[in-house]
C-alpha atoms as a PDB file:
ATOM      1  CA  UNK A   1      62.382-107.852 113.014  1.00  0.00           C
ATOM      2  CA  UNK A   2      58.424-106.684 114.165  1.00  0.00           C
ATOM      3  CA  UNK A   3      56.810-103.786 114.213  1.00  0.00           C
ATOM      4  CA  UNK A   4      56.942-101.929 118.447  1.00  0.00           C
ATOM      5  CA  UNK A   5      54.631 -99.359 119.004  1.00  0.00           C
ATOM      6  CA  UNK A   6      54.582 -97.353 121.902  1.00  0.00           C
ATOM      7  CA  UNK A   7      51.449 -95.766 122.804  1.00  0.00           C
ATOM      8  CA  UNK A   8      50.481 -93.659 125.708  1.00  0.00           C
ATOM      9  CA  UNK A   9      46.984 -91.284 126.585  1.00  0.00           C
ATOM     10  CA  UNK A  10      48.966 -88.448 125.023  1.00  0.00           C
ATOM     11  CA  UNK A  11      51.164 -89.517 122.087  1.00  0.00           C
ATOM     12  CA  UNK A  12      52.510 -92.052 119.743  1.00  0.00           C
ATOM     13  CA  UNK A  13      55.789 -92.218 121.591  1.00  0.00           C
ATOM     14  CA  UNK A  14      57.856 -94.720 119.166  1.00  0.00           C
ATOM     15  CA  UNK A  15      56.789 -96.578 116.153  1.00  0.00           C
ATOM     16  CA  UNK A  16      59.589 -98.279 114.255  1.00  0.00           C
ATOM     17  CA  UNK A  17      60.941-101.904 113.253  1.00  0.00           C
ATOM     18  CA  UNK A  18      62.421-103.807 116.159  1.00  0.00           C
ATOM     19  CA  UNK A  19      64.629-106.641 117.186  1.00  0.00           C
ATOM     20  CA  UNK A  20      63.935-107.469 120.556  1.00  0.00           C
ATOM     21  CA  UNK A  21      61.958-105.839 123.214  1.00  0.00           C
ATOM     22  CA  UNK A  22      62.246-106.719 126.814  1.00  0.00           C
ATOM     23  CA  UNK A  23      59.073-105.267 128.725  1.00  0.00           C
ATOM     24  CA  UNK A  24      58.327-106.383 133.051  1.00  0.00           C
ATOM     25  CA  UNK A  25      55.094-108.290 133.209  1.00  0.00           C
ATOM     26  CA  UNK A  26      53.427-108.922 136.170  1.00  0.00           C
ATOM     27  CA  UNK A  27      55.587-112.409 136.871  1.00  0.00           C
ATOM     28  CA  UNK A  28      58.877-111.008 135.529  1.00  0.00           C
ATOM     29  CA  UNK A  29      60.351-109.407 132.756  1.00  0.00           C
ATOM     30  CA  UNK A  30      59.801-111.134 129.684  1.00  0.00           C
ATOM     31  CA  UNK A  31      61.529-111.306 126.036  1.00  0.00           C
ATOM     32  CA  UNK A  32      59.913-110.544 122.843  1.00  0.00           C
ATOM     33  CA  UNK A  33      61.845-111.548 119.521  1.00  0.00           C
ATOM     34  CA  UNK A  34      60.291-111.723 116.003  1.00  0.00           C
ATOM     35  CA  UNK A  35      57.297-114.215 115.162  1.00  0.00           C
ATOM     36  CA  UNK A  36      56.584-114.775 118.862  1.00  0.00           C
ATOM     37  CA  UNK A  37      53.447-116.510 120.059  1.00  0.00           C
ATOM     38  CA  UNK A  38      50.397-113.950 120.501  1.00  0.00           C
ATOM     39  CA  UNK A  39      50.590-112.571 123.780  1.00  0.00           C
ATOM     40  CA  UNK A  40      48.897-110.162 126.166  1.00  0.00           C
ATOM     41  CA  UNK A  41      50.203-109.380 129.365  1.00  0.00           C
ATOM     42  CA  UNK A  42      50.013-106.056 131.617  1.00  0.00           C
ATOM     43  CA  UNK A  43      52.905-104.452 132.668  1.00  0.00           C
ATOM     44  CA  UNK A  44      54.522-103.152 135.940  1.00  0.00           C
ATOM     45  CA  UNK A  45      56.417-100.229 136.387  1.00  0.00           C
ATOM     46  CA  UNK A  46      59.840-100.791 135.225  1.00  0.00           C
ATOM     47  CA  UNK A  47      62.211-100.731 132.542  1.00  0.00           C
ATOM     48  CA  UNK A  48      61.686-101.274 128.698  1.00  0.00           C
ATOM     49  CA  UNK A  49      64.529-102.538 126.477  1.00  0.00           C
ATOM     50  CA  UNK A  50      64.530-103.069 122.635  1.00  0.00           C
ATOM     51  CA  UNK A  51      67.261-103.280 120.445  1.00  0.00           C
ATOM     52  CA  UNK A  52      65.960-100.630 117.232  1.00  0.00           C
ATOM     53  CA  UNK A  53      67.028-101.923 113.520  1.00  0.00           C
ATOM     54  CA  UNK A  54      70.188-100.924 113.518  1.00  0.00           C
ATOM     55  CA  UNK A  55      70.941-102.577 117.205  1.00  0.00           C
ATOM     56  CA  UNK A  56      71.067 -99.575 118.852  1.00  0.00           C
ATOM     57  CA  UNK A  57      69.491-100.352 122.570  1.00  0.00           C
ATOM     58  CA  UNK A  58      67.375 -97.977 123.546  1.00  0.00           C
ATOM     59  CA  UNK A  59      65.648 -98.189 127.305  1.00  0.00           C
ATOM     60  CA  UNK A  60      62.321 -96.433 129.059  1.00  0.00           C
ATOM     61  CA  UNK A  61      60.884 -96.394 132.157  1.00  0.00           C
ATOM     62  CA  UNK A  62      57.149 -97.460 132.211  1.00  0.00           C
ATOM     63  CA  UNK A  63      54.365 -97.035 134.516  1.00  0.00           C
ATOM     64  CA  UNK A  64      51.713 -99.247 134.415  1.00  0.00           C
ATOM     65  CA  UNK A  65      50.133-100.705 131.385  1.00  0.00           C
ATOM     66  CA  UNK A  66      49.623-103.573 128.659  1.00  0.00           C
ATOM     67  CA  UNK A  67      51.282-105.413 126.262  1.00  0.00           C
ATOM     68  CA  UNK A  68      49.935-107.223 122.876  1.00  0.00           C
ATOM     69  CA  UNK A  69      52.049-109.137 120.465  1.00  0.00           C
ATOM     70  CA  UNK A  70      50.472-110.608 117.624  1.00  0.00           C
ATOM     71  CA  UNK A  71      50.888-111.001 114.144  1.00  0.00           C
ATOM     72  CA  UNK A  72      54.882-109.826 114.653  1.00  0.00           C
ATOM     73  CA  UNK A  73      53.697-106.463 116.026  1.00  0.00           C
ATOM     74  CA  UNK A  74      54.114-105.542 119.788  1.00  0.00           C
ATOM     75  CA  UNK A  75      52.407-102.946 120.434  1.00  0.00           C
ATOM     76  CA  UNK A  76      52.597-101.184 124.341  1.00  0.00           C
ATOM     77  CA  UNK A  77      49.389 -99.379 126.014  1.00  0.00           C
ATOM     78  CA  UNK A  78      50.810 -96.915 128.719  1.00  0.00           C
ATOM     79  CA  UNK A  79      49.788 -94.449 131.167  1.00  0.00           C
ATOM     80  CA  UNK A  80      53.151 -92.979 130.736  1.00  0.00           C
ATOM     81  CA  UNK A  81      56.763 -94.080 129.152  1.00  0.00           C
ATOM     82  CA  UNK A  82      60.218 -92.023 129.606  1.00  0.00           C
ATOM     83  CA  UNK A  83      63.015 -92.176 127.603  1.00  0.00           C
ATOM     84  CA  UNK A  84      65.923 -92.637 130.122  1.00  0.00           C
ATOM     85  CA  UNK A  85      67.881 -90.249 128.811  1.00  0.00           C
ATOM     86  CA  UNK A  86      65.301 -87.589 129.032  1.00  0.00           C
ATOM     87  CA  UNK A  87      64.112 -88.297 132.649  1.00  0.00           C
ATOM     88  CA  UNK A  88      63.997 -84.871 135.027  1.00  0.00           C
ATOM     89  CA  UNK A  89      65.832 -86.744 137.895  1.00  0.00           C
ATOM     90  CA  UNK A  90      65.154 -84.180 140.314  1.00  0.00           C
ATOM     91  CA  UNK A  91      61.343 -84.158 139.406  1.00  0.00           C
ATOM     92  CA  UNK A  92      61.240 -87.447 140.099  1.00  0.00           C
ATOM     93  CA  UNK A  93      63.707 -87.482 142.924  1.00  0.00           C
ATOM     94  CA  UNK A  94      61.232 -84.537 144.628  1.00  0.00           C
ATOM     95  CA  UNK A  95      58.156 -86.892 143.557  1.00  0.00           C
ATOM     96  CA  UNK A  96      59.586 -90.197 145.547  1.00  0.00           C
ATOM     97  CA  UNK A  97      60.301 -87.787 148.825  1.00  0.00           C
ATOM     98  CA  UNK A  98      57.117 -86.225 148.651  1.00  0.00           C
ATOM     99  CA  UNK A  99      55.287 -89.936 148.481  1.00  0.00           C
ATOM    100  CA  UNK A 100      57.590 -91.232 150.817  1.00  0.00           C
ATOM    101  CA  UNK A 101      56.601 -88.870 153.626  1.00  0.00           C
ATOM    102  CA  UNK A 102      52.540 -89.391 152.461  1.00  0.00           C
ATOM    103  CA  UNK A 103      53.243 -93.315 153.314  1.00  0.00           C
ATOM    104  CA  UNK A 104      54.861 -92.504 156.643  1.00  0.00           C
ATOM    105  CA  UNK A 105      51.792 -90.079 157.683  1.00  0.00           C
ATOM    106  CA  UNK A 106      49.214 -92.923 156.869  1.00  0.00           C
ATOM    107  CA  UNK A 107      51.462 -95.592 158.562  1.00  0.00           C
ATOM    108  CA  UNK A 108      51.032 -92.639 161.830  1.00  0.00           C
ATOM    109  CA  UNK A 109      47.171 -92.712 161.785  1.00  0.00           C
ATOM    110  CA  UNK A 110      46.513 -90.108 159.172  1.00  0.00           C
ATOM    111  CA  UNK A 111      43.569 -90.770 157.565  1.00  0.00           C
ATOM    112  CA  UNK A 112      43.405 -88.149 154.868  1.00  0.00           C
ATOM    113  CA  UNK A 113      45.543 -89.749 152.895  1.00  0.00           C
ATOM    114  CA  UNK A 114      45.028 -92.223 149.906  1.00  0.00           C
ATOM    115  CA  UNK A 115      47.507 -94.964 150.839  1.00  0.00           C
ATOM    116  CA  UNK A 116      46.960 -96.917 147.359  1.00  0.00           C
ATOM    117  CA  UNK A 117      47.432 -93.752 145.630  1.00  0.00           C
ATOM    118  CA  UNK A 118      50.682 -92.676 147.540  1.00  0.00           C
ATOM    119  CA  UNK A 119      51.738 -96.269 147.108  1.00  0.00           C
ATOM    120  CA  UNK A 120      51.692 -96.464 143.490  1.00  0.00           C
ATOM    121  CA  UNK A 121      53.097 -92.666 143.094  1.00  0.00           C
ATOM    122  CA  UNK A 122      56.012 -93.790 145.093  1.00  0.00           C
ATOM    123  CA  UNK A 123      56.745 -96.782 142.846  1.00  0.00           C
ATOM    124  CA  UNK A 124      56.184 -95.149 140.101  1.00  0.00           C
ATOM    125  CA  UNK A 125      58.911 -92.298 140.840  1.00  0.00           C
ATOM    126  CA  UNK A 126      61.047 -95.135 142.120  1.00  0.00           C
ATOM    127  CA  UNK A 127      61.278 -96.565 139.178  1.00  0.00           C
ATOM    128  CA  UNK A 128      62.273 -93.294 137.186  1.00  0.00           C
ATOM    129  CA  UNK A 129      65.055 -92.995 139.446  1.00  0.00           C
ATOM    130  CA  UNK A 130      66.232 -96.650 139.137  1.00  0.00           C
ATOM    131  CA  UNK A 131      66.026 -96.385 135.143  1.00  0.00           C
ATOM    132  CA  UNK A 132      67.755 -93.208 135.266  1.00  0.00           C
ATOM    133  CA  UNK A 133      70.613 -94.429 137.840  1.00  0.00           C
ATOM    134  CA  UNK A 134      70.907 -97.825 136.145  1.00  0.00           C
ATOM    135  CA  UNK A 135      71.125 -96.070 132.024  1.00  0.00           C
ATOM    136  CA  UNK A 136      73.497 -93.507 133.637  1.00  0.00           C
ATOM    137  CA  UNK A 137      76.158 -96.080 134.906  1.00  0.00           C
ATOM    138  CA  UNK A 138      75.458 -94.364 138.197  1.00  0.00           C
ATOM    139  CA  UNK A 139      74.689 -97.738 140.473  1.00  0.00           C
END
């Protein structure tokens, strides 16, 4: 087992023993498992999986952010993590229409609009939605 913590801007959002963790780097998703090599990585929106001390699997939705694993402590730097089971669907349902129709307006010549920005908003409520569908058995 190792140490996960899970840190965003606002909160300490887990801290406990571990015995995996499965986080998506920026060339795939990648396995952590106790003693593992030192490692830092960033991280693309996605899905987190670790299986807690007593094997229960527990799974998130990340945005963007970094991962350090050293010293058999992982520790994740996030702008913002979600437990699945607690993500407001329609929020984020409302949040990937909304960026959806930005894109479209900047792909029609309007210039007002920050296409990175709208980019990464859509991805980011994507992703909600896919950890939400895929932890819900809803596929």
């Amino acid at each position: 087992m190792f140490l996960l913590s899970i840190v965003t801007p606002e909160k300490v959002c887990y801290e406990a023993q571990v015995q995996s963790l499965v986080v998506p780097g920026t060339e795939g998703y990648l396995g952590i498992l106790s003693n593992h090599a030192p490692l830092i990585t960033a991280l693309l929106p996605g899905r987190i999986e670790f299986a807690d001390a007593e094997n229960r699997v527990n799974i998130m939705a990340v945005s963007v952010g970094f991962l350090e694993v050293s010293k058999n402590r992982a520790t994740i730097l996030a702008n913002a993590v979600e437990r699945a089971d607690e993500i407001d669907v329609e929020r984020a349902q409302a949040a990937f229409d909304r960026e959806k129709q930005r894109i479209i307006s900047a792909g029609k010549g309007e210039t007002d609009i920050d296409l990175p920005s709208a980019r990464a908003a859509f991805e980011r409520a994507a992703n909600r939605l896919r950890v939400f569908k895929e932890h819900s058995g809803d596929r």
